[in-house]
Protein backbone atom coordinates (compact mmCIF):
# COMPACT_ATOMS: atom_id res chain seq x y z
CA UNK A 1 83.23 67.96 80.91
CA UNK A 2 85.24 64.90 81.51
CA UNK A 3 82.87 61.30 81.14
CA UNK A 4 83.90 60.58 84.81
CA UNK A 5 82.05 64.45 85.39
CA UNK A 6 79.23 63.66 83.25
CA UNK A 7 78.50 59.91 84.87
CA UNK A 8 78.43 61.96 88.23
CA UNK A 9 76.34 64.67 87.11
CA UNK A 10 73.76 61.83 86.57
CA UNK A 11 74.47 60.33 89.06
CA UNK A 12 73.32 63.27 91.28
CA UNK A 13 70.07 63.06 89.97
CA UNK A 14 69.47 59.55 90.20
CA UNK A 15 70.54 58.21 86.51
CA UNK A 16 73.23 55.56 86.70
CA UNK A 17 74.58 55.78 82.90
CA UNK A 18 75.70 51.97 82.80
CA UNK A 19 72.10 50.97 83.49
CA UNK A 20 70.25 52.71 80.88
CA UNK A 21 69.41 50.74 77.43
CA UNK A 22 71.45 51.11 74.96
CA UNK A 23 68.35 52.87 72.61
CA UNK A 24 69.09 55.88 75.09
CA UNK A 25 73.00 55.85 75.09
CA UNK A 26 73.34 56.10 71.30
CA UNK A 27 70.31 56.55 70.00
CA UNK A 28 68.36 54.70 67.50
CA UNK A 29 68.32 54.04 62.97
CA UNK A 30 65.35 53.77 60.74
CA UNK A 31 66.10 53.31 57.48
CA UNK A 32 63.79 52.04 54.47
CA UNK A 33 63.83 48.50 53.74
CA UNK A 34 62.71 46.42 50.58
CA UNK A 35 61.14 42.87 50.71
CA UNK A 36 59.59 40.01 48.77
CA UNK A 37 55.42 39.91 49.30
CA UNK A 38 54.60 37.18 48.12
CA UNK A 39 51.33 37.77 45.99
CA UNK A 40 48.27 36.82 43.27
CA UNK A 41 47.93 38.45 39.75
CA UNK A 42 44.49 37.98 39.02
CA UNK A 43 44.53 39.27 35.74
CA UNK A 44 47.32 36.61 34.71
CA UNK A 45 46.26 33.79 37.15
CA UNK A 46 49.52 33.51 38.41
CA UNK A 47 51.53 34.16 41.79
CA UNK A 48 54.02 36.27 41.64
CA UNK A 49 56.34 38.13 43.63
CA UNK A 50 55.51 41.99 44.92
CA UNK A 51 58.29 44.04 46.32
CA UNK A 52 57.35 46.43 48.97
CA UNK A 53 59.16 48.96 51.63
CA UNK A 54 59.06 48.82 55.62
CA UNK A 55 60.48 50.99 58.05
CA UNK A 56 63.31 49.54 59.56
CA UNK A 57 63.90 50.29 62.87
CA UNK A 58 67.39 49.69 64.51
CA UNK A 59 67.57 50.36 68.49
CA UNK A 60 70.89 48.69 69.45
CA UNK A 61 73.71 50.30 66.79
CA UNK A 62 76.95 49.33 66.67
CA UNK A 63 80.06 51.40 68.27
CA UNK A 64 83.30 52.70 66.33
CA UNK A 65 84.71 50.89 63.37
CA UNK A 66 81.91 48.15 63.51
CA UNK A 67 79.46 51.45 63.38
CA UNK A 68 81.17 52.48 60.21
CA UNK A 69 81.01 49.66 58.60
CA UNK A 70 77.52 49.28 59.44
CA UNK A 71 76.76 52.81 57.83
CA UNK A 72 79.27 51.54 54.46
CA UNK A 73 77.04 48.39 54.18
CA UNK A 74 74.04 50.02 54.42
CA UNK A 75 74.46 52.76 52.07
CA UNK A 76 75.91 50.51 49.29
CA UNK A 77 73.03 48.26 49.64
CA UNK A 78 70.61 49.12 46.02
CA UNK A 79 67.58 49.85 48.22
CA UNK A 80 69.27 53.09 49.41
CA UNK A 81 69.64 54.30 45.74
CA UNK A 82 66.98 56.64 45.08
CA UNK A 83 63.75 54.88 44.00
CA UNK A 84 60.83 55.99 41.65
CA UNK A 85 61.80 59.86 42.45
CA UNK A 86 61.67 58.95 46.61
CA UNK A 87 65.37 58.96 48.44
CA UNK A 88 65.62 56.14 50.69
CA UNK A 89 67.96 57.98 53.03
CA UNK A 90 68.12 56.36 56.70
């Protein structure tokens, strides 16, 4: 089915495709993130720094080439490498 058919198709039951977020055109990324924590060893007395992981979560990706670049960037980032036995795939 052509785009023009598909638009219509929603159309007919109400959806008008240029008004729906963009979340729901092309869906959505989560991907693990690392960060600085800032934080207190109390054994040492001293502040240090603690790494830690979030879930990144992505709901307007890019289109074409700047989506493929996105991806390139993101994989060749080091907290995608596999980490303490986990894979940090997104």
């Amino acid at each position: 089915m052509s785009t023009s058919g598909k638009n219509e198709l929603l159309f007919s039951h109400g959806i008008n495709f240029n008004d729906l977020p963009q979340w729901q055109l092309r869906g959505i990324g989560f991907w693990w993130e690392t960060f600085e924590r800032p934080g207190f060893d109390p054994i040492r007395e001293v502040e240090v720094a603690a790494i830690r992981r979030r879930l990144r979560i992505e709901r307007e990706l890019p289109m074409k080439d700047a989506y493929r670049r996105f991806i390139e960037d993101l994989v060749s980032q080091p907290s995608y490498q596999v980490n303490h036995g986990e894979s940090m795939i997104p």
